[in-house]
C-alpha atoms as a PDB file:
ATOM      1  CA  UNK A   1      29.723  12.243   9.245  1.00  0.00           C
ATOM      2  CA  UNK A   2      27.229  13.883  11.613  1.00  0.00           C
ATOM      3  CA  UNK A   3      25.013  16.316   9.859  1.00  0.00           C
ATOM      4  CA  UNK A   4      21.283  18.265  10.074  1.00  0.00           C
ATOM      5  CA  UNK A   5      17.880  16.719   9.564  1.00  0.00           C
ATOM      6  CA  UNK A   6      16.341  17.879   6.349  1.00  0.00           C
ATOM      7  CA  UNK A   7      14.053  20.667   7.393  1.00  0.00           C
ATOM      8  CA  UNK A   8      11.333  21.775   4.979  1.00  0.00           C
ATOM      9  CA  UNK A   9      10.655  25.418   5.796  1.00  0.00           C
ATOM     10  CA  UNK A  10       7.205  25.720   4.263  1.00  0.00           C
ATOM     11  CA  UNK A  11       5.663  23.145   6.068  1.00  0.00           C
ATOM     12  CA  UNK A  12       8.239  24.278   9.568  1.00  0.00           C
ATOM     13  CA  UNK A  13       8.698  20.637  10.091  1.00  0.00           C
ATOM     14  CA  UNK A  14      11.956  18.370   9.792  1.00  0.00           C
ATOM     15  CA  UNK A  15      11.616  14.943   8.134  1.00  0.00           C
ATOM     16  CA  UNK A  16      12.115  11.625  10.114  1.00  0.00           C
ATOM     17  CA  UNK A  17      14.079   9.207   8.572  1.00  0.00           C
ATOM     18  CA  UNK A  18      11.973   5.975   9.705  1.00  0.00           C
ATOM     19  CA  UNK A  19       8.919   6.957   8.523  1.00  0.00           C
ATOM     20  CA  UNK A  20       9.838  10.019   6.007  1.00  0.00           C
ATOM     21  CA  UNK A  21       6.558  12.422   7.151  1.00  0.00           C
ATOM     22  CA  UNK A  22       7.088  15.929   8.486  1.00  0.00           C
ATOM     23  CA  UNK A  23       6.984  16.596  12.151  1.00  0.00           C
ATOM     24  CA  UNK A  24       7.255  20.363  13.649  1.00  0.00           C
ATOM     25  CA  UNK A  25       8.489  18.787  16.898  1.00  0.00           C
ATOM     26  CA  UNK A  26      10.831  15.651  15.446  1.00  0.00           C
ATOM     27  CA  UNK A  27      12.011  14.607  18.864  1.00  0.00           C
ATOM     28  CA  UNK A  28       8.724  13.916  20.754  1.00  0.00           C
ATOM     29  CA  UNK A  29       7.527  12.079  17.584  1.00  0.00           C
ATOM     30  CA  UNK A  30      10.741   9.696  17.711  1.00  0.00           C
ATOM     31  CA  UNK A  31      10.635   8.778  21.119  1.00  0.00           C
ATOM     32  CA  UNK A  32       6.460   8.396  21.011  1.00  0.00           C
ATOM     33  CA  UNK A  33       6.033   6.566  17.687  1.00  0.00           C
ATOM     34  CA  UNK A  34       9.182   4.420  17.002  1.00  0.00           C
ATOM     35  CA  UNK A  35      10.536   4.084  20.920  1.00  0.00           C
ATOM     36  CA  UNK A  36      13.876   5.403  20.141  1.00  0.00           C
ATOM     37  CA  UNK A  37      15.466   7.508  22.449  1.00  0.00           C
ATOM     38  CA  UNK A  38      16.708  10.814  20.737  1.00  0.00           C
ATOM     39  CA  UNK A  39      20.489  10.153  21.280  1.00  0.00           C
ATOM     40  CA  UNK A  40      20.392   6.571  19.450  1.00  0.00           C
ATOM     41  CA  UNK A  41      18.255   8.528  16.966  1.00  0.00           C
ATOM     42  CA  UNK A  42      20.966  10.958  16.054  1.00  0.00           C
ATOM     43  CA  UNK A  43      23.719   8.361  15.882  1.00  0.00           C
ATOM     44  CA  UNK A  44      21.758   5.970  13.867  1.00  0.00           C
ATOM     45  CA  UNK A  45      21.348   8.634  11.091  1.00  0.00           C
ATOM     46  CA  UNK A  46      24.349  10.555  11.354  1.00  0.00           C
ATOM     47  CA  UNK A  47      23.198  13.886  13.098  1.00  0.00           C
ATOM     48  CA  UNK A  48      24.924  16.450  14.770  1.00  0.00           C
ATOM     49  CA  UNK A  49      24.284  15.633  18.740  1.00  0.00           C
ATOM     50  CA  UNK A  50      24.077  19.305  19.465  1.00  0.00           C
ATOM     51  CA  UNK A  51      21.099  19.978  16.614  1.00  0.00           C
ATOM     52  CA  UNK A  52      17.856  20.947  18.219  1.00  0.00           C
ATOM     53  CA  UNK A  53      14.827  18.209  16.259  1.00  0.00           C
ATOM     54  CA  UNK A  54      12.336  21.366  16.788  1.00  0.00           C
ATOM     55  CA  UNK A  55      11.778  23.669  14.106  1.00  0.00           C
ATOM     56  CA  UNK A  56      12.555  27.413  14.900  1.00  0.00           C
ATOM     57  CA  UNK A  57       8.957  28.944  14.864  1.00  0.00           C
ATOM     58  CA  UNK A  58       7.468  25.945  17.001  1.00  0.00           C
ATOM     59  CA  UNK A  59      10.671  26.777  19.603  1.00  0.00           C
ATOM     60  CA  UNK A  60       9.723  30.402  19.493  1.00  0.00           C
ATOM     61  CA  UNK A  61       6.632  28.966  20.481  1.00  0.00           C
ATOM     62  CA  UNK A  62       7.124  27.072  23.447  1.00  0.00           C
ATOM     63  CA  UNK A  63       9.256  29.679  24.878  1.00  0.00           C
ATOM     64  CA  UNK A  64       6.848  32.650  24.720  1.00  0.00           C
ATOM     65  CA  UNK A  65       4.376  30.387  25.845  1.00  0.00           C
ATOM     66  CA  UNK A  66       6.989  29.925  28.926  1.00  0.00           C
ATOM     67  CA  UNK A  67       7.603  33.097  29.313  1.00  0.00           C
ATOM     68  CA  UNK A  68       3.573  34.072  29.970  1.00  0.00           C
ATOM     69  CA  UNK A  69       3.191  31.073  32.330  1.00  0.00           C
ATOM     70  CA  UNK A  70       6.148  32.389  34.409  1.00  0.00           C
ATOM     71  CA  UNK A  71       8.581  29.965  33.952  1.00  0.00           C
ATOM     72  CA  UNK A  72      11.759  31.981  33.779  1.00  0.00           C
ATOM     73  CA  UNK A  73      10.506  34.158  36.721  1.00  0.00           C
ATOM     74  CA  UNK A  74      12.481  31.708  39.261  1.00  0.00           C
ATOM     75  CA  UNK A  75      15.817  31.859  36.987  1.00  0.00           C
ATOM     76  CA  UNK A  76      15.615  36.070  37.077  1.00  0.00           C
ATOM     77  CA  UNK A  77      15.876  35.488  41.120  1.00  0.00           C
ATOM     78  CA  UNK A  78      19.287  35.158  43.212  1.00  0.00           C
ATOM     79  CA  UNK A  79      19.415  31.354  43.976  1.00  0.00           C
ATOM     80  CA  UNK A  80      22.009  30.198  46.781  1.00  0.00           C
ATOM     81  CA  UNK A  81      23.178  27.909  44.547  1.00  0.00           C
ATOM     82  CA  UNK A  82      24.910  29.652  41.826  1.00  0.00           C
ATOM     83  CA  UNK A  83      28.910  30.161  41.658  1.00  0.00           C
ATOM     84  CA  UNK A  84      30.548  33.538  42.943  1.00  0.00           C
ATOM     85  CA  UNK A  85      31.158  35.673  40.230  1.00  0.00           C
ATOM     86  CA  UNK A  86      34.226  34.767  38.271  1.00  0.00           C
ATOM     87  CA  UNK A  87      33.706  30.841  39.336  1.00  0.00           C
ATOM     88  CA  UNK A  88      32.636  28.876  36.849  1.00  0.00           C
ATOM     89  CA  UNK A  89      33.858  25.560  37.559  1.00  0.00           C
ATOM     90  CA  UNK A  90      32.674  22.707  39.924  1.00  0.00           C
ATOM     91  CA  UNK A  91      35.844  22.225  41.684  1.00  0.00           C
ATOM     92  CA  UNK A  92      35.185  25.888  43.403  1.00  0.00           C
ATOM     93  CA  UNK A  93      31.950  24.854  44.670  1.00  0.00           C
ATOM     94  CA  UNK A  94      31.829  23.708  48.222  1.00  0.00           C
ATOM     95  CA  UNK A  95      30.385  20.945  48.754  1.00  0.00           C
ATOM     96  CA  UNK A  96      27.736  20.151  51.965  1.00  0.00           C
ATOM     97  CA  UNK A  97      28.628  17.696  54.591  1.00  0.00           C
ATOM     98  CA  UNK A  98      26.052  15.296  54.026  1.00  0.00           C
ATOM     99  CA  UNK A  99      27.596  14.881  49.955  1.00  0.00           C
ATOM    100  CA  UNK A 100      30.837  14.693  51.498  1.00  0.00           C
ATOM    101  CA  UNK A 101      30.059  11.610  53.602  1.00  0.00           C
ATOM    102  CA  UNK A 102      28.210   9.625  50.806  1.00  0.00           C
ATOM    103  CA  UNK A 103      31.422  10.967  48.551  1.00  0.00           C
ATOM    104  CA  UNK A 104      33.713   8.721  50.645  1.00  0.00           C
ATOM    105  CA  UNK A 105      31.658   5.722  51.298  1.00  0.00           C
ATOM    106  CA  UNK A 106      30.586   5.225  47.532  1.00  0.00           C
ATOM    107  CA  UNK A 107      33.738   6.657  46.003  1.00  0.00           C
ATOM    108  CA  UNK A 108      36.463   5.415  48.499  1.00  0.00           C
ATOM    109  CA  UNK A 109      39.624   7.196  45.979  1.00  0.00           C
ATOM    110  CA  UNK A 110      37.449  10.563  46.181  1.00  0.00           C
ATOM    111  CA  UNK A 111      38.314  10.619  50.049  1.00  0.00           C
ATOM    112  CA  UNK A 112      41.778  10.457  49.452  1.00  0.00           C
ATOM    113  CA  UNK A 113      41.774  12.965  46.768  1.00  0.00           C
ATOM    114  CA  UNK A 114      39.877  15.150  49.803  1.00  0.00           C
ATOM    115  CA  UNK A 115      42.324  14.303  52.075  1.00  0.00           C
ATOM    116  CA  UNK A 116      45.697  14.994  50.245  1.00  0.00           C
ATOM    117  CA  UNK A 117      43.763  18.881  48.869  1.00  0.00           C
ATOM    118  CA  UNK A 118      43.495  19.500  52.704  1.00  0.00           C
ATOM    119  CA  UNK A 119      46.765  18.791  53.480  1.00  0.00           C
ATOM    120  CA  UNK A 120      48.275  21.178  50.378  1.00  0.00           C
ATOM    121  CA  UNK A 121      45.793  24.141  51.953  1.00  0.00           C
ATOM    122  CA  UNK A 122      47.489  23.530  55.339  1.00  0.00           C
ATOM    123  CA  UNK A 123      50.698  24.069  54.049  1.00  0.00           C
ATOM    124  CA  UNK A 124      49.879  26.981  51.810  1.00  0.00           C
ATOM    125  CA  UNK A 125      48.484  28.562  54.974  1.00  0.00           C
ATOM    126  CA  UNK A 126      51.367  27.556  56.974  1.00  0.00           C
END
Protein backbone atom coordinates (compact mmCIF):
# COMPACT_ATOMS: atom_id res chain seq x y z
CA UNK A 1 0.00 0.00 0.00
CA UNK A 2 2.39 2.77 1.07
CA UNK A 3 5.04 3.40 -1.48
CA UNK A 4 7.77 6.29 -2.88
CA UNK A 5 6.95 9.44 -4.79
CA UNK A 6 8.06 9.19 -8.36
CA UNK A 7 11.38 10.95 -8.41
CA UNK A 8 12.78 12.07 -11.76
CA UNK A 9 16.55 12.12 -11.33
CA UNK A 10 17.43 14.44 -14.19
CA UNK A 11 15.46 17.16 -13.20
CA UNK A 12 16.38 16.07 -8.94
CA UNK A 13 12.81 16.77 -8.25
CA UNK A 14 9.87 14.34 -7.12
CA UNK A 15 6.44 14.78 -8.74
CA UNK A 16 3.32 15.97 -6.72
CA UNK A 17 0.38 14.20 -7.26
CA UNK A 18 -2.17 17.30 -7.11
CA UNK A 19 -0.68 19.25 -9.49
CA UNK A 20 1.81 16.66 -11.39
CA UNK A 21 4.98 19.43 -11.77
CA UNK A 22 8.42 18.67 -10.36
CA UNK A 23 9.48 20.10 -7.09
CA UNK A 24 13.24 19.57 -5.65
CA UNK A 25 11.80 20.21 -2.17
CA UNK A 26 8.09 18.32 -2.47
CA UNK A 27 7.19 18.94 1.13
CA UNK A 28 7.44 22.78 1.45
CA UNK A 29 5.58 22.97 -1.92
CA UNK A 30 2.58 20.78 -0.42
CA UNK A 31 2.09 22.50 2.62
CA UNK A 32 2.61 26.21 0.75
CA UNK A 33 0.57 25.66 -2.43
CA UNK A 34 -2.28 23.14 -1.69
CA UNK A 35 -2.47 23.64 2.43
CA UNK A 36 -2.00 20.07 3.14
CA UNK A 37 -0.05 19.11 5.89
CA UNK A 38 2.70 16.51 4.85
CA UNK A 39 1.29 13.58 6.96
CA UNK A 40 -2.36 13.78 5.29
CA UNK A 41 -0.27 14.16 2.12
CA UNK A 42 1.40 10.81 2.43
CA UNK A 43 -1.74 8.95 3.47
CA UNK A 44 -3.85 10.42 0.82
CA UNK A 45 -1.48 8.99 -1.88
CA UNK A 46 -0.24 6.00 -0.37
CA UNK A 47 3.43 6.92 0.69
CA UNK A 48 5.73 5.47 2.93
CA UNK A 49 5.51 7.87 6.25
CA UNK A 50 9.19 7.45 6.79
CA UNK A 51 10.18 8.73 2.94
CA UNK A 52 12.00 12.00 3.01
CA UNK A 53 9.79 14.52 -0.04
CA UNK A 54 13.45 16.16 -0.64
CA UNK A 55 15.52 14.98 -3.32
CA UNK A 56 19.06 13.72 -2.30
CA UNK A 57 21.33 16.49 -3.87
CA UNK A 58 18.98 19.41 -2.56
CA UNK A 59 19.37 17.46 1.16
CA UNK A 60 23.08 17.37 0.63
CA UNK A 61 22.47 20.84 0.22
CA UNK A 62 20.85 22.09 3.12
CA UNK A 63 23.07 20.18 5.31
CA UNK A 64 26.46 21.50 4.12
CA UNK A 65 24.92 24.69 4.10
CA UNK A 66 24.24 23.77 8.00
CA UNK A 67 27.23 22.62 8.59
CA UNK A 68 29.12 26.20 7.47
CA UNK A 69 26.55 28.23 9.46
CA UNK A 70 27.41 26.17 12.59
CA UNK A 71 24.48 24.44 13.23
CA UNK A 72 25.73 21.09 14.41
CA UNK A 73 28.43 22.87 16.53
CA UNK A 74 25.90 22.78 19.68
CA UNK A 75 25.07 18.88 19.05
CA UNK A 76 29.21 18.07 19.02
CA UNK A 77 29.03 19.65 22.79
CA UNK A 78 28.20 17.59 26.14
CA UNK A 79 24.56 18.72 26.91
CA UNK A 80 23.18 17.88 30.55
CA UNK A 81 20.47 16.49 29.05
CA UNK A 82 21.48 13.42 27.31
CA UNK A 83 21.09 9.72 28.86
CA UNK A 84 24.15 7.99 30.70
CA UNK A 85 25.79 5.82 28.50
CA UNK A 86 24.03 2.54 28.04
CA UNK A 87 20.45 4.39 28.80
CA UNK A 88 18.51 4.78 26.11
CA UNK A 89 15.10 4.80 27.29
CA UNK A 90 12.85 7.51 28.95
CA UNK A 91 11.89 5.57 31.89
CA UNK A 92 15.77 5.97 33.14
CA UNK A 93 15.61 9.58 32.92
CA UNK A 94 14.91 11.43 36.08
CA UNK A 95 12.60 13.59 35.97
CA UNK A 96 12.76 17.43 37.75
CA UNK A 97 10.47 18.33 40.52
CA UNK A 98 8.64 20.94 38.92
CA UNK A 99 7.46 18.01 35.90
CA UNK A 100 6.74 15.85 38.68
CA UNK A 101 4.15 18.15 40.27
CA UNK A 102 2.32 19.10 36.96
CA UNK A 103 2.68 15.02 36.29
CA UNK A 104 0.23 14.42 39.17
CA UNK A 105 -2.16 17.22 38.90
CA UNK A 106 -2.82 16.73 35.04
CA UNK A 107 -2.29 12.99 34.99
CA UNK A 108 -3.81 11.93 38.42
CA UNK A 109 -3.05 7.68 37.48
CA UNK A 110 0.72 8.85 36.71
CA UNK A 111 1.00 9.67 40.58
CA UNK A 112 0.03 6.43 41.52
CA UNK A 113 2.17 4.71 39.07
CA UNK A 114 5.03 7.10 41.00
CA UNK A 115 3.92 6.09 44.10
CA UNK A 116 3.66 2.21 43.88
CA UNK A 117 7.70 2.39 41.79
CA UNK A 118 8.78 4.06 45.14
CA UNK A 119 7.47 1.68 47.24
CA UNK A 120 9.11 -1.50 45.06
CA UNK A 121 12.70 0.60 45.41
CA UNK A 122 12.11 0.66 49.20
CA UNK A 123 11.79 -2.82 49.40
CA UNK A 124 14.55 -3.73 47.01
CA UNK A 125 16.73 -1.59 49.26
CA UNK A 126 15.35 -3.05 52.31
Amino acid sequence: MYGRPEYDPLLDAFECEICHNYFSALARHVKQAHGIPIREYKRRYGLNYNVSLISPIESQKRRELAKKMGIFRELNKKSPFKFKKGTNKVQNYKRSAQTMKRLVVQLPEFGIMERRKKARARKLTV
